[in-house]
Structures are given as structure tokens and as C-alpha cells.
PDB file of N, CA and C in Angstrom:
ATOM      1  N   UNK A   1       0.832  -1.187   0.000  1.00  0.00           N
ATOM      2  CA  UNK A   1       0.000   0.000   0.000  1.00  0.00           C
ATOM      3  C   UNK A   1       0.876   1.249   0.000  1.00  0.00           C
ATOM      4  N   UNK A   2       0.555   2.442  -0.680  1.00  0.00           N
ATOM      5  CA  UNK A   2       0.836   3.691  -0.948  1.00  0.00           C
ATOM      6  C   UNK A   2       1.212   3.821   0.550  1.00  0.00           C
ATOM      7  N   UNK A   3       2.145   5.034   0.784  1.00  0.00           N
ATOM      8  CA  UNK A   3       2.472   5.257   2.777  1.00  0.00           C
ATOM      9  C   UNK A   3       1.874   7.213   2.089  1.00  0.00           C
ATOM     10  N   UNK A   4       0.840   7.022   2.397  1.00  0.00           N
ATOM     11  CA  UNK A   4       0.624   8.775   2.039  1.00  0.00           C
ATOM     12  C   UNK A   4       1.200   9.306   3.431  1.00  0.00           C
ATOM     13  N   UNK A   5       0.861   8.820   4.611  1.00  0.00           N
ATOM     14  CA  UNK A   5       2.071  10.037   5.477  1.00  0.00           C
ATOM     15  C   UNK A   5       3.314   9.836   5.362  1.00  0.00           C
ATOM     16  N   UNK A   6       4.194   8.901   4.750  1.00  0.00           N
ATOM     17  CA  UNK A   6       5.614   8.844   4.793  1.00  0.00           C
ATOM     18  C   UNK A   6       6.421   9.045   3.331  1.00  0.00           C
ATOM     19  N   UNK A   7       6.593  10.301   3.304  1.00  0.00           N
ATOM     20  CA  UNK A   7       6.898  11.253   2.134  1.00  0.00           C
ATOM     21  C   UNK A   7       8.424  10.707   1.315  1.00  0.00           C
ATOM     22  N   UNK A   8       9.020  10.077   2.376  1.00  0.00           N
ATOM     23  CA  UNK A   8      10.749   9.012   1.907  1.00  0.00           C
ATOM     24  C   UNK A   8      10.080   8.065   0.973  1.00  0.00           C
ATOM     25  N   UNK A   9       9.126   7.457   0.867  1.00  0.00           N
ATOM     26  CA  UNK A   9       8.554   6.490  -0.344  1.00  0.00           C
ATOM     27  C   UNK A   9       8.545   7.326  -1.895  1.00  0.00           C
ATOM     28  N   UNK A  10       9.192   8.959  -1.817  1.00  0.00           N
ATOM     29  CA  UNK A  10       8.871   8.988  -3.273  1.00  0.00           C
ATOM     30  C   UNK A  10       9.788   8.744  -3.688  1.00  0.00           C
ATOM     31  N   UNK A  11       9.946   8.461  -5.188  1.00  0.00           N
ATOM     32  CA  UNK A  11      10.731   7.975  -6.579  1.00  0.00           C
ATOM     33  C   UNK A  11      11.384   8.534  -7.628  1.00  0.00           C
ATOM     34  N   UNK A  12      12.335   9.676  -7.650  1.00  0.00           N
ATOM     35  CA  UNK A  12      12.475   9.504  -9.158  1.00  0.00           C
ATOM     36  C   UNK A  12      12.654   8.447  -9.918  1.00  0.00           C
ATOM     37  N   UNK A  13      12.311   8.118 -11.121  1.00  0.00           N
ATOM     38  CA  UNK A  13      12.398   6.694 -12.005  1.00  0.00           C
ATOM     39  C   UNK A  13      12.942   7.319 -13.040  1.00  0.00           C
ATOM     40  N   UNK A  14      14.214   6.637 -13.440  1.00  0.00           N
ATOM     41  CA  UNK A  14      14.694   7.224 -14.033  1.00  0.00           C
ATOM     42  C   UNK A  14      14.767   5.979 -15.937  1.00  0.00           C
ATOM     43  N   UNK A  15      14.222   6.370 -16.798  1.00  0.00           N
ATOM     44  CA  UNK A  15      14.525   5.790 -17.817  1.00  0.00           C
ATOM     45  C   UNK A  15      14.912   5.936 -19.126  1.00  0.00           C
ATOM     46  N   UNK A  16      16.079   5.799 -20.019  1.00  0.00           N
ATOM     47  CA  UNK A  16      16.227   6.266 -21.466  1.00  0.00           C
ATOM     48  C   UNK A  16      15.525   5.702 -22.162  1.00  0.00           C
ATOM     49  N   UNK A  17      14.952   6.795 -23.620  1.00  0.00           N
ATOM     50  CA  UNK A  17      14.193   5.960 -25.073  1.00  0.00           C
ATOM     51  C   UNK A  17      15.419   6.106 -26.149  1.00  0.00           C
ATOM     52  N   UNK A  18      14.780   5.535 -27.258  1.00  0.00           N
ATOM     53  CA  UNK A  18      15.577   5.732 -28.213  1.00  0.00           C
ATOM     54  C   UNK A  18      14.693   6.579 -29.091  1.00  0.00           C
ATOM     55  N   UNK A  19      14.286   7.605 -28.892  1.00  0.00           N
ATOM     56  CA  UNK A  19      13.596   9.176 -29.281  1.00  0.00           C
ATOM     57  C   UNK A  19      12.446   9.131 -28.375  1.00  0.00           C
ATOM     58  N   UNK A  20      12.300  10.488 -29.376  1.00  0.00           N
ATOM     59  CA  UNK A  20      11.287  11.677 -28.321  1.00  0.00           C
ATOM     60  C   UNK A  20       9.735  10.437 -28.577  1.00  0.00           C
ATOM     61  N   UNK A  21       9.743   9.911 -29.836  1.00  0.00           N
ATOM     62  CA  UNK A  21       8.304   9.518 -29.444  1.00  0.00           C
ATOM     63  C   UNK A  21       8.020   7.789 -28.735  1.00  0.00           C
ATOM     64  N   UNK A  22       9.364   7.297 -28.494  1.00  0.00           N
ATOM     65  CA  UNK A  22       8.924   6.500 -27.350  1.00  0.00           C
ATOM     66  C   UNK A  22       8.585   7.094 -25.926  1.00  0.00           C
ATOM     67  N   UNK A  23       9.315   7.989 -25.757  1.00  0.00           N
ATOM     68  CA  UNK A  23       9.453   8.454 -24.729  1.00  0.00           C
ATOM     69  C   UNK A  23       8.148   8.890 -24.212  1.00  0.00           C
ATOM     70  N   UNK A  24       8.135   9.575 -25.231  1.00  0.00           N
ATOM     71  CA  UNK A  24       6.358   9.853 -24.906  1.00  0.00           C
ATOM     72  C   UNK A  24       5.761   9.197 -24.950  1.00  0.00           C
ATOM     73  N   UNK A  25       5.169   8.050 -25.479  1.00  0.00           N
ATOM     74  CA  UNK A  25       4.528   6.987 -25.772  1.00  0.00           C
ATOM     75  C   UNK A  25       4.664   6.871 -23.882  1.00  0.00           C
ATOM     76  N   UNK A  26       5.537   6.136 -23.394  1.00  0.00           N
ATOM     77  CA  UNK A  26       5.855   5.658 -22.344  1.00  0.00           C
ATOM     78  C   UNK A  26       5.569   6.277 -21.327  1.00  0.00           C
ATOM     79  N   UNK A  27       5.863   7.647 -21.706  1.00  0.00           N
ATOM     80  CA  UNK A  27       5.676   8.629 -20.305  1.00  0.00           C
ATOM     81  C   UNK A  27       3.938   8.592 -19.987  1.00  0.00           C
ATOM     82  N   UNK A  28       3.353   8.890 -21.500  1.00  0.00           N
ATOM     83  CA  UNK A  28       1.979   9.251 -21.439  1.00  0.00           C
ATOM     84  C   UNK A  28       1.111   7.804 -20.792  1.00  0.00           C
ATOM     85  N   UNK A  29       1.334   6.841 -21.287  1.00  0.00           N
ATOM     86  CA  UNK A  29       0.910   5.306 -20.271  1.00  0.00           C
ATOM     87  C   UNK A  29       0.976   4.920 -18.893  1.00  0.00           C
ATOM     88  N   UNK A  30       2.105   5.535 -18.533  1.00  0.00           N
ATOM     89  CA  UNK A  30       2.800   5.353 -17.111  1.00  0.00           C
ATOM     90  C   UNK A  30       1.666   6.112 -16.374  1.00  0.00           C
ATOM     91  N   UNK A  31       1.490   7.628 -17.033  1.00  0.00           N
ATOM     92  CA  UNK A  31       0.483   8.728 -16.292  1.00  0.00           C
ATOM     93  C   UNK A  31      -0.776   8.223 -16.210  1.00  0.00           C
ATOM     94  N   UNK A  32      -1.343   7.889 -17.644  1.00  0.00           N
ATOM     95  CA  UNK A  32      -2.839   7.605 -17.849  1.00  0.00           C
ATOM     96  C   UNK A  32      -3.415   6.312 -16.891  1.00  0.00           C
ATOM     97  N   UNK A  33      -2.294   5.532 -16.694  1.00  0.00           N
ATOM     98  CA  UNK A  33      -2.334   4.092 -15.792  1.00  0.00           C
ATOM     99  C   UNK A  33      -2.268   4.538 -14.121  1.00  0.00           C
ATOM    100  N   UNK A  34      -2.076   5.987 -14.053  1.00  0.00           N
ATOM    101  CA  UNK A  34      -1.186   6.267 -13.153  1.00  0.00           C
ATOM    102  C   UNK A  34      -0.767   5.578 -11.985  1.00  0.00           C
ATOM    103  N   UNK A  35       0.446   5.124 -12.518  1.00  0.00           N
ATOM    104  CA  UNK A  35       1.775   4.078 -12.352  1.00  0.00           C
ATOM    105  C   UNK A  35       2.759   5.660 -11.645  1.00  0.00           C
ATOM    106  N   UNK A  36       2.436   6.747 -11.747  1.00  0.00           N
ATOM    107  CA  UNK A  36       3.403   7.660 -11.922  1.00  0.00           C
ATOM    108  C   UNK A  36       2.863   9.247 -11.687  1.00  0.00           C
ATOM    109  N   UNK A  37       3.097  10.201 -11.297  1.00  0.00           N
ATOM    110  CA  UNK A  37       2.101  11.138 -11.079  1.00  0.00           C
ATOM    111  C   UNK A  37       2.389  12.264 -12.390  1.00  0.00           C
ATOM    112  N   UNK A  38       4.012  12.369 -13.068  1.00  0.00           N
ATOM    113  CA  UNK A  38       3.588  13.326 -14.159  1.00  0.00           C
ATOM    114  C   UNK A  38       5.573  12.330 -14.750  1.00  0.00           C
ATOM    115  N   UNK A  39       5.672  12.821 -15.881  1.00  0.00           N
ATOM    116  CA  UNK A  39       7.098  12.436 -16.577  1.00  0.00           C
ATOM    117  C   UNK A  39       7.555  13.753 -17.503  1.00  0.00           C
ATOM    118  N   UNK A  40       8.983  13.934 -16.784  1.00  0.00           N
ATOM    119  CA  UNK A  40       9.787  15.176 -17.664  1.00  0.00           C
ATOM    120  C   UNK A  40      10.365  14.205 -18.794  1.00  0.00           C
ATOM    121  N   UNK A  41      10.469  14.689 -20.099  1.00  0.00           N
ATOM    122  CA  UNK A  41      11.383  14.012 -20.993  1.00  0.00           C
ATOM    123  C   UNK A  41      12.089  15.238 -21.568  1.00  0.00           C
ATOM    124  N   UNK A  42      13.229  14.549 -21.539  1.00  0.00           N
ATOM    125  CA  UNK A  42      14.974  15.408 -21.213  1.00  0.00           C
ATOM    126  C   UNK A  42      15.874  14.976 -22.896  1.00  0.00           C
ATOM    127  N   UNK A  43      15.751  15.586 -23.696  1.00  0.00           N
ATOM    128  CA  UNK A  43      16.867  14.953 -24.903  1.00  0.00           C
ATOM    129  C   UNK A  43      18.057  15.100 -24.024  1.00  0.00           C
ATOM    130  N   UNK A  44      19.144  13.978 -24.448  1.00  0.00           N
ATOM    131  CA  UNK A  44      20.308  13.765 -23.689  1.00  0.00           C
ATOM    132  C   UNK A  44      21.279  12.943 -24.543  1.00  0.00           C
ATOM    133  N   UNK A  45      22.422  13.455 -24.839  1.00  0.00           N
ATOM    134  CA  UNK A  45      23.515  12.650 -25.846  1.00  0.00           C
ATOM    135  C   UNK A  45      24.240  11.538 -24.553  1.00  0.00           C
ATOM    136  N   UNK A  46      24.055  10.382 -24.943  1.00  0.00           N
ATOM    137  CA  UNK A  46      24.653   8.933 -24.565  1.00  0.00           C
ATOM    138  C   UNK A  46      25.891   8.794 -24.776  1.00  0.00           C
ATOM    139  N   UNK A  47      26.814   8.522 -23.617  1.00  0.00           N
ATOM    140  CA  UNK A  47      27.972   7.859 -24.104  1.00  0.00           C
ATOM    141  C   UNK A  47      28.164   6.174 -22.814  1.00  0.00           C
ATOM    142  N   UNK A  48      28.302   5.628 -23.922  1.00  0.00           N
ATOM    143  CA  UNK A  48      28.321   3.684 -22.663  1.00  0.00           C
ATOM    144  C   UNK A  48      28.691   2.620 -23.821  1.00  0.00           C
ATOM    145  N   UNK A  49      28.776   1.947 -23.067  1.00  0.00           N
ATOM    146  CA  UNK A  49      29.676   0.446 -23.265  1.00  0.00           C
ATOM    147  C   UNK A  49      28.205  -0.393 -23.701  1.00  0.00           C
ATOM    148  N   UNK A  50      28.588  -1.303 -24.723  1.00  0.00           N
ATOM    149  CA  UNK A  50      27.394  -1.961 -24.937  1.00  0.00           C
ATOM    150  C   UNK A  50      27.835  -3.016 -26.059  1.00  0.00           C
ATOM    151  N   UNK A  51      28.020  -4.166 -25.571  1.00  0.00           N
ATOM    152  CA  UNK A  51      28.850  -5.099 -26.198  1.00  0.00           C
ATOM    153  C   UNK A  51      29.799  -5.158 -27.107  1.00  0.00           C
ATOM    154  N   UNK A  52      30.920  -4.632 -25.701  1.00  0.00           N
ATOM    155  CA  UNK A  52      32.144  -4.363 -26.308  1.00  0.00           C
ATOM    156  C   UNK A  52      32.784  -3.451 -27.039  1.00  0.00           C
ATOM    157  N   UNK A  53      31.650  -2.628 -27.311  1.00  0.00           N
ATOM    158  CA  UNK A  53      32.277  -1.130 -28.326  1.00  0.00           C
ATOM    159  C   UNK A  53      31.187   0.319 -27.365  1.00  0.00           C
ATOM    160  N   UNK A  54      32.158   1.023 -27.133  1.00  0.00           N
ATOM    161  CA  UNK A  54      31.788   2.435 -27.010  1.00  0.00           C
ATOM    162  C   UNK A  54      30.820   2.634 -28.248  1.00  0.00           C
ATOM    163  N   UNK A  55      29.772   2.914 -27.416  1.00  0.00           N
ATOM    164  CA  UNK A  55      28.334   3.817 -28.193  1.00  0.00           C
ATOM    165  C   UNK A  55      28.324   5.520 -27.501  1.00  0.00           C
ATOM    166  N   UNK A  56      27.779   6.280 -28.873  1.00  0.00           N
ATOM    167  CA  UNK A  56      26.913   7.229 -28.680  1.00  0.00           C
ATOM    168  C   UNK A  56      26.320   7.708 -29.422  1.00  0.00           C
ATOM    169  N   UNK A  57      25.007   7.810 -28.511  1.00  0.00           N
ATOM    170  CA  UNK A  57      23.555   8.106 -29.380  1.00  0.00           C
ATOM    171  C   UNK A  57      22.762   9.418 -28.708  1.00  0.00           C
ATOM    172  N   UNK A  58      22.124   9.783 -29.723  1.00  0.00           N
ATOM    173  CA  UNK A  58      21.177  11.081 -28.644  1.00  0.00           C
ATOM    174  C   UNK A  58      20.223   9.921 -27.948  1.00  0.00           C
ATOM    175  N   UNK A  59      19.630   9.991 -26.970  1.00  0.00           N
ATOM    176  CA  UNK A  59      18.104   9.666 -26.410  1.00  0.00           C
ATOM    177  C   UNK A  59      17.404  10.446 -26.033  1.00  0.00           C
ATOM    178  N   UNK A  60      16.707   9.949 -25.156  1.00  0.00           N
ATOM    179  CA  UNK A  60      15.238  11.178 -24.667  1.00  0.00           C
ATOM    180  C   UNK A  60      15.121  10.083 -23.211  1.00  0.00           C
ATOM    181  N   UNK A  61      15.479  11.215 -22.310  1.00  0.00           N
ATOM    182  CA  UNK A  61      15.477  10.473 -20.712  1.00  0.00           C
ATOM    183  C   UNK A  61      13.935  10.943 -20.467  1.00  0.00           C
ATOM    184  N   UNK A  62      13.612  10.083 -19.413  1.00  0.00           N
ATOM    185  CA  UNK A  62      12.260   9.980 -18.893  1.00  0.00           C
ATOM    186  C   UNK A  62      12.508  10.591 -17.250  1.00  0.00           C
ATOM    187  N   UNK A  63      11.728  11.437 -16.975  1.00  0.00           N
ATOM    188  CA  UNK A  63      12.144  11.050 -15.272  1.00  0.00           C
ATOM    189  C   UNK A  63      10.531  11.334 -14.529  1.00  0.00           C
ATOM    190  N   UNK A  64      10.526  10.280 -13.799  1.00  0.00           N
ATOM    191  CA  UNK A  64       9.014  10.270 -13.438  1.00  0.00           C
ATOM    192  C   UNK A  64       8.781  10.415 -12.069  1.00  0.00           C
ATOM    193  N   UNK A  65       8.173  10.478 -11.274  1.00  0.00           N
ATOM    194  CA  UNK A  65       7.237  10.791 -10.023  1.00  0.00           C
ATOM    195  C   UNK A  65       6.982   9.765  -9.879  1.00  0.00           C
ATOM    196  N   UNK A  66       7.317   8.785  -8.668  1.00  0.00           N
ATOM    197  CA  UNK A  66       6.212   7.891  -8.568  1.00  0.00           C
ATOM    198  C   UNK A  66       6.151   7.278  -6.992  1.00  0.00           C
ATOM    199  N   UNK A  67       5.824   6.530  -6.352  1.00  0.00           N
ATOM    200  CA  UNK A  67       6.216   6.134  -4.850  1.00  0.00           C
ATOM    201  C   UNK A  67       6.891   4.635  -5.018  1.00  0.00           C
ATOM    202  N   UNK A  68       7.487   4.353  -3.565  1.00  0.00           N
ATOM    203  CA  UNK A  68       8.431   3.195  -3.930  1.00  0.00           C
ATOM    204  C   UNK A  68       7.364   1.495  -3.805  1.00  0.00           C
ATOM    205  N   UNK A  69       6.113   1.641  -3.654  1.00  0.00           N
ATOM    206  CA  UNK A  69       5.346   0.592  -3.397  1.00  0.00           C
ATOM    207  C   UNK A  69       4.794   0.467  -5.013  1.00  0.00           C
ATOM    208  N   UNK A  70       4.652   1.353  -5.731  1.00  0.00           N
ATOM    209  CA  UNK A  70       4.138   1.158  -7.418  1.00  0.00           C
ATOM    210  C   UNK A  70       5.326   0.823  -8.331  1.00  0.00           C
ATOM    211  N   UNK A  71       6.521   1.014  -7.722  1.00  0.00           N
ATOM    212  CA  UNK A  71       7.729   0.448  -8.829  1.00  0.00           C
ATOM    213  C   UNK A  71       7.766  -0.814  -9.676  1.00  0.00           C
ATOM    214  N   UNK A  72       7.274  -1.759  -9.189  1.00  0.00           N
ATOM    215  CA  UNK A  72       7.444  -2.704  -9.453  1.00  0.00           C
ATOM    216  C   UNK A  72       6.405  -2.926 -10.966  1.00  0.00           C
ATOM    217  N   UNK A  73       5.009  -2.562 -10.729  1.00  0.00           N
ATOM    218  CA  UNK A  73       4.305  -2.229 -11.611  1.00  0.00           C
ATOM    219  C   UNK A  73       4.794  -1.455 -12.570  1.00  0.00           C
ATOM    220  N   UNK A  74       5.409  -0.586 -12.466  1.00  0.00           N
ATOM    221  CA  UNK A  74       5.946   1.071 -13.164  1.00  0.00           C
ATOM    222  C   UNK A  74       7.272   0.065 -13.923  1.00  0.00           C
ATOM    223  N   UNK A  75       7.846  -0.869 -13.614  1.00  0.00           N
ATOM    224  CA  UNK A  75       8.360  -1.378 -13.939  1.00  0.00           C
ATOM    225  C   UNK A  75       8.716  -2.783 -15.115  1.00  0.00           C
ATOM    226  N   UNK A  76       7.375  -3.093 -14.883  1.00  0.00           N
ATOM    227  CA  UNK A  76       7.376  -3.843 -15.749  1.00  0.00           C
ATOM    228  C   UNK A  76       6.345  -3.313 -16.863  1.00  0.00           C
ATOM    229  N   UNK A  77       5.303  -2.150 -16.868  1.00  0.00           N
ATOM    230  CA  UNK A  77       4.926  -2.094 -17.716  1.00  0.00           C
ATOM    231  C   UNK A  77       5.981  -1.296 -18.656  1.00  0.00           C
ATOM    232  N   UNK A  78       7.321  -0.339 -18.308  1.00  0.00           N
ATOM    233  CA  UNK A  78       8.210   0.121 -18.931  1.00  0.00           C
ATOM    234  C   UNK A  78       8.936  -0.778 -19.791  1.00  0.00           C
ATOM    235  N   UNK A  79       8.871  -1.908 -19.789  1.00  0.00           N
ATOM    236  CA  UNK A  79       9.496  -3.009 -19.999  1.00  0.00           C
ATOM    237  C   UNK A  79       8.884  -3.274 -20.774  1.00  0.00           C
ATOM    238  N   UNK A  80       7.390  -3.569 -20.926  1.00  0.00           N
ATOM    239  CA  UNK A  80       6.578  -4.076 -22.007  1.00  0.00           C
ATOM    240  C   UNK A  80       6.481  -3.032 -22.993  1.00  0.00           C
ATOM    241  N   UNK A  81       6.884  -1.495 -22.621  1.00  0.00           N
ATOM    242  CA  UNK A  81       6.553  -0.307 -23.818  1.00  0.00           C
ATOM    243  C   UNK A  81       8.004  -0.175 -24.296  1.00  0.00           C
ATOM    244  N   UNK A  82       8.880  -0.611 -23.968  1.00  0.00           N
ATOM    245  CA  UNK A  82      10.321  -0.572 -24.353  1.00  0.00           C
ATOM    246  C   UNK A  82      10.349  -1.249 -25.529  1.00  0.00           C
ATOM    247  N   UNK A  83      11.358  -0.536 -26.625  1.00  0.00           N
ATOM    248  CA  UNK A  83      12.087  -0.761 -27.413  1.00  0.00           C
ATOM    249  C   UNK A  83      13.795  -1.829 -27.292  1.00  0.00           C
ATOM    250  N   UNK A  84      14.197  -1.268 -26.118  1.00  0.00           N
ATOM    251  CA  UNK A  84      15.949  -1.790 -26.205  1.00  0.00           C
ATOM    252  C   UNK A  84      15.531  -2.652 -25.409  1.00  0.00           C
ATOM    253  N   UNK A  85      16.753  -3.847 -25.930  1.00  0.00           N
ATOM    254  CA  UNK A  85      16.996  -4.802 -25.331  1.00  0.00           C
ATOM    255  C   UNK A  85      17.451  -4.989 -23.594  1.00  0.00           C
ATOM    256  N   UNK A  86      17.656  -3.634 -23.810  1.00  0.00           N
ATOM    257  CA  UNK A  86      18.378  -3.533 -21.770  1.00  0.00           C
ATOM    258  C   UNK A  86      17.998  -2.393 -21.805  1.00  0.00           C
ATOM    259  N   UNK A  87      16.873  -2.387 -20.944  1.00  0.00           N
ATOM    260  CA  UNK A  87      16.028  -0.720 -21.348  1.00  0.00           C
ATOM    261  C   UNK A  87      16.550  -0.678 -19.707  1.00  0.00           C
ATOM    262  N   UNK A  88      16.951   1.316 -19.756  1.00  0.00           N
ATOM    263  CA  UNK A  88      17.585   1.536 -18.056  1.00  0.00           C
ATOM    264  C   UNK A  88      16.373   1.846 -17.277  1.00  0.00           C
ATOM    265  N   UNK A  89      16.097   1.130 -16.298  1.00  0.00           N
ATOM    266  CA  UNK A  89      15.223   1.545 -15.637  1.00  0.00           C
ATOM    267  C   UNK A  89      15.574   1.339 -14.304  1.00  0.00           C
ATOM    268  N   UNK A  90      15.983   2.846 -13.410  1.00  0.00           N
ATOM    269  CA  UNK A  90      16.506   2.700 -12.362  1.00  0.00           C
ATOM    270  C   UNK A  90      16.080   4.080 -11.203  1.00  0.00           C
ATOM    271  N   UNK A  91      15.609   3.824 -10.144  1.00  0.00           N
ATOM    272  CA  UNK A  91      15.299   5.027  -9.492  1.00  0.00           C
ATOM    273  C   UNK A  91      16.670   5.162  -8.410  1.00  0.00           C
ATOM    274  N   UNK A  92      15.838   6.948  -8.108  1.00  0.00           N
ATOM    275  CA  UNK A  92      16.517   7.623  -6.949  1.00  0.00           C
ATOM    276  C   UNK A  92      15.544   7.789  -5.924  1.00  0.00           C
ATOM    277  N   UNK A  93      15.573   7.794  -4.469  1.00  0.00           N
ATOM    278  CA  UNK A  93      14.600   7.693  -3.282  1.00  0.00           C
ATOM    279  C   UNK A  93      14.941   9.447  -2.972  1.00  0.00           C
ATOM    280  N   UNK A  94      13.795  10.100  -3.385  1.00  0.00           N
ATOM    281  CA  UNK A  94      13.759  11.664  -3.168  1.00  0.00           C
ATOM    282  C   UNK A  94      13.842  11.881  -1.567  1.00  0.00           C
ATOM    283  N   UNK A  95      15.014  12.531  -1.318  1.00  0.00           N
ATOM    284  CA  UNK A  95      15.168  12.486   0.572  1.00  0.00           C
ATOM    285  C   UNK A  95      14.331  14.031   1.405  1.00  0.00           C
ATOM    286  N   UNK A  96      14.149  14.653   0.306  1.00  0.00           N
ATOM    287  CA  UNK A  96      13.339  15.600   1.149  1.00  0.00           C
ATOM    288  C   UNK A  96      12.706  16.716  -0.560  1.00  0.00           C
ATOM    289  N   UNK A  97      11.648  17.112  -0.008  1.00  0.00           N
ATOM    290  CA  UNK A  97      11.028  18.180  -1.257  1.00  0.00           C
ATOM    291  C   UNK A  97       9.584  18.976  -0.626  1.00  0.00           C
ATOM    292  N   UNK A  98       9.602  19.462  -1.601  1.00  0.00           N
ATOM    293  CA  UNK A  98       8.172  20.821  -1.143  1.00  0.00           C
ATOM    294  C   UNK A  98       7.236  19.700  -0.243  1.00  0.00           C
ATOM    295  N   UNK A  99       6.667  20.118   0.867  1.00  0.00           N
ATOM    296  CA  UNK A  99       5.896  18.866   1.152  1.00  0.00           C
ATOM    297  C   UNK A  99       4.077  18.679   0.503  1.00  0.00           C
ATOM    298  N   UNK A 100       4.148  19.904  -0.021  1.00  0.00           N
ATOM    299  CA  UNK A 100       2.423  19.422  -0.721  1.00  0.00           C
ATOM    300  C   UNK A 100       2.744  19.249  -2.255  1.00  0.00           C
ATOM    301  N   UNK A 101       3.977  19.374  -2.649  1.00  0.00           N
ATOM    302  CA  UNK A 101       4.218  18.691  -4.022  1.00  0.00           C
ATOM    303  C   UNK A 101       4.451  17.306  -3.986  1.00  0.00           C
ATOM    304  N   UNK A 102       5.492  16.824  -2.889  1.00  0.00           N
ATOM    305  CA  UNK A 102       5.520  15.425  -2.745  1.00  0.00           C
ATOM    306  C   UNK A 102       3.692  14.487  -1.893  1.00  0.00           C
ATOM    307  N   UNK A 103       3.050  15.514  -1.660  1.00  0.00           N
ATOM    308  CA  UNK A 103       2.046  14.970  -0.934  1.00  0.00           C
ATOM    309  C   UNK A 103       0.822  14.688  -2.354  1.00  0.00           C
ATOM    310  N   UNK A 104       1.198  15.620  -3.463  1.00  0.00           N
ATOM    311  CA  UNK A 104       0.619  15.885  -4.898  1.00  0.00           C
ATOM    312  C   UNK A 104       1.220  14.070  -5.760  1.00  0.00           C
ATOM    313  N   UNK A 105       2.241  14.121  -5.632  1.00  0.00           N
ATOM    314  CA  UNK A 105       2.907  12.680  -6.267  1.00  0.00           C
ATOM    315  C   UNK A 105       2.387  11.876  -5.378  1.00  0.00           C
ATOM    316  N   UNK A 106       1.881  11.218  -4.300  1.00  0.00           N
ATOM    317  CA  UNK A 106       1.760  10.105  -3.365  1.00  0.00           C
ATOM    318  C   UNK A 106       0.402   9.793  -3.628  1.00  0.00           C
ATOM    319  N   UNK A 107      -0.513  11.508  -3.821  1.00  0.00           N
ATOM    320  CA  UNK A 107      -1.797  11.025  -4.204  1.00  0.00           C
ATOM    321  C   UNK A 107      -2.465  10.674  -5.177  1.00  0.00           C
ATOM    322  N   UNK A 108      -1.522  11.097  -6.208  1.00  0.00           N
ATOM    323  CA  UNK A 108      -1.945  10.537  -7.849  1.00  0.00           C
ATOM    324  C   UNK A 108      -1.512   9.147  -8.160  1.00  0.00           C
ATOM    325  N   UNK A 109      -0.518   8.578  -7.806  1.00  0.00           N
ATOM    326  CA  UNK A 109       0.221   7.289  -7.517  1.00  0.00           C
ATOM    327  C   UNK A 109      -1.204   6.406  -7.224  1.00  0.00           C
ATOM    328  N   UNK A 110      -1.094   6.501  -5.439  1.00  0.00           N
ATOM    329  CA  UNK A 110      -2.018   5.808  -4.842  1.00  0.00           C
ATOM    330  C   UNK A 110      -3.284   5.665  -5.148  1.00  0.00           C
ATOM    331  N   UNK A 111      -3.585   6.206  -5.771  1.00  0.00           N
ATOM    332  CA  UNK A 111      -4.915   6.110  -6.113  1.00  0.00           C
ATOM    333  C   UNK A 111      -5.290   5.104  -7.359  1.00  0.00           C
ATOM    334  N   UNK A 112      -4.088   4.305  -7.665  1.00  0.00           N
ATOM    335  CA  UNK A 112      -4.353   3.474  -8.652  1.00  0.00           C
ATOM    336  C   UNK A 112      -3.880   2.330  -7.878  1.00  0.00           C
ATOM    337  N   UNK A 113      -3.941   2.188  -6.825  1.00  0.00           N
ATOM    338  CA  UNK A 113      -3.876   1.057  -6.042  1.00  0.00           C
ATOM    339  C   UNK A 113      -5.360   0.154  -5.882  1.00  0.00           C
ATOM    340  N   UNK A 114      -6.462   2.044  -5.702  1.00  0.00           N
ATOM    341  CA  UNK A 114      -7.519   0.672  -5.294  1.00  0.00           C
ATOM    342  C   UNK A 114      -8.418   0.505  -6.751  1.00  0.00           C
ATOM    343  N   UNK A 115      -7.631   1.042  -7.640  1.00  0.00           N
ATOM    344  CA  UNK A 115      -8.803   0.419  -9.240  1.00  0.00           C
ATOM    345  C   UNK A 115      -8.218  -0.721 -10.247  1.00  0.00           C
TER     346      UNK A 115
END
């Protein structure tokens, strides 16, 4: 269950596309499901290792809102809207923020717990 008084459960989720319109695709599902309370998408030039040869590519980072009890969900449906074979999907545990903005993310989240 959602912890709406315990504000340390929120999420950045952090994930790359391979363009702007997966990204969106992904961001806009995550919301409409809300798996997630809103998604910034960030163009961002790539540089990483990826079997054996240095890559770089532009992408389009995702970064989403979400609490740490819906990840798992948020997680695998990213997985099913993904394109790459090793799609990054990795959060940060937000340690402190506005408290009726983080109280704004806990309640859009949770509320797809009970439908």
C-alpha cells in the first residue's frame, strides 16, 4: 500500500528511449495508468559500453514521479513499452522536497492502487 504520510517512499524513475516519441509513448501510459504522477522528458547525448564497443547516441530520458510501493508495476509495464533490449530503468529515493508537491505525487500514484 501507498504510505501517504511517509513522504521518503517517493521515486524519481529514471529511464532512457531511443527518441522523443517513445518516450512519450511511455511517459503518457505510465500517467494515464497512473503508475506515476507526471514524466519530464529530457533529450540527452549517450555515451556507454554496450557489447564491447563504445556507443553514442542522442536519447530522450524519462524522469518520473512515482512512490516506492508502485515500482514494481511502473516497472514492468516500462518493460513491455520498451524498445531496447536492456532498457535503463533505475530510481533515486527523493530524501526531502516541497511537502504538498511530494504529498501531490503520493496522491496521484495511490490512487491506482484501489482500481
Amino acid at each position: 500500500m501507498c504510505g501517504t504520510t511517509n513522504r521518503t517512499n517517493v521515486l524519481l524513475l529514471l529511464s532512457t528511449c531511443r527518441d522523443f516519441d517513445e518516450a512519450r509513448r511511455i511517459a503518457k501510459t505510465l500517467v494515464d495508468e497512473r503508475l506515476v504522477s507526471c514524466v519530464n522528458i529530457v533529450r540527452v547525448d549517450s555515451i556507454y559500453q554496450w557489447k564491447g564497443q563504445v556507443e553514442e547516441s542522442e536519447e530522450h530520458l524519462i524522469v518520473a514521479k512515482t512512490e516506492s510501493s508502485i515500482y514494481e508495476k511502473a516497472e514492468k509495464r516500462i518493460k513491455a513499452l520498451h524498445s531496447y533490449e536492456l532498457p535503463e530503468i533505475i530510481t533515486l529515493r527523493v530524501e526531502r522536497g516541497y511537502a504538498p508537491y511530494i504529498d501531490w505525487i503520493i496522491g496521484n500514484v495511490c490512487l491506482s492502487e484501489s482500481g
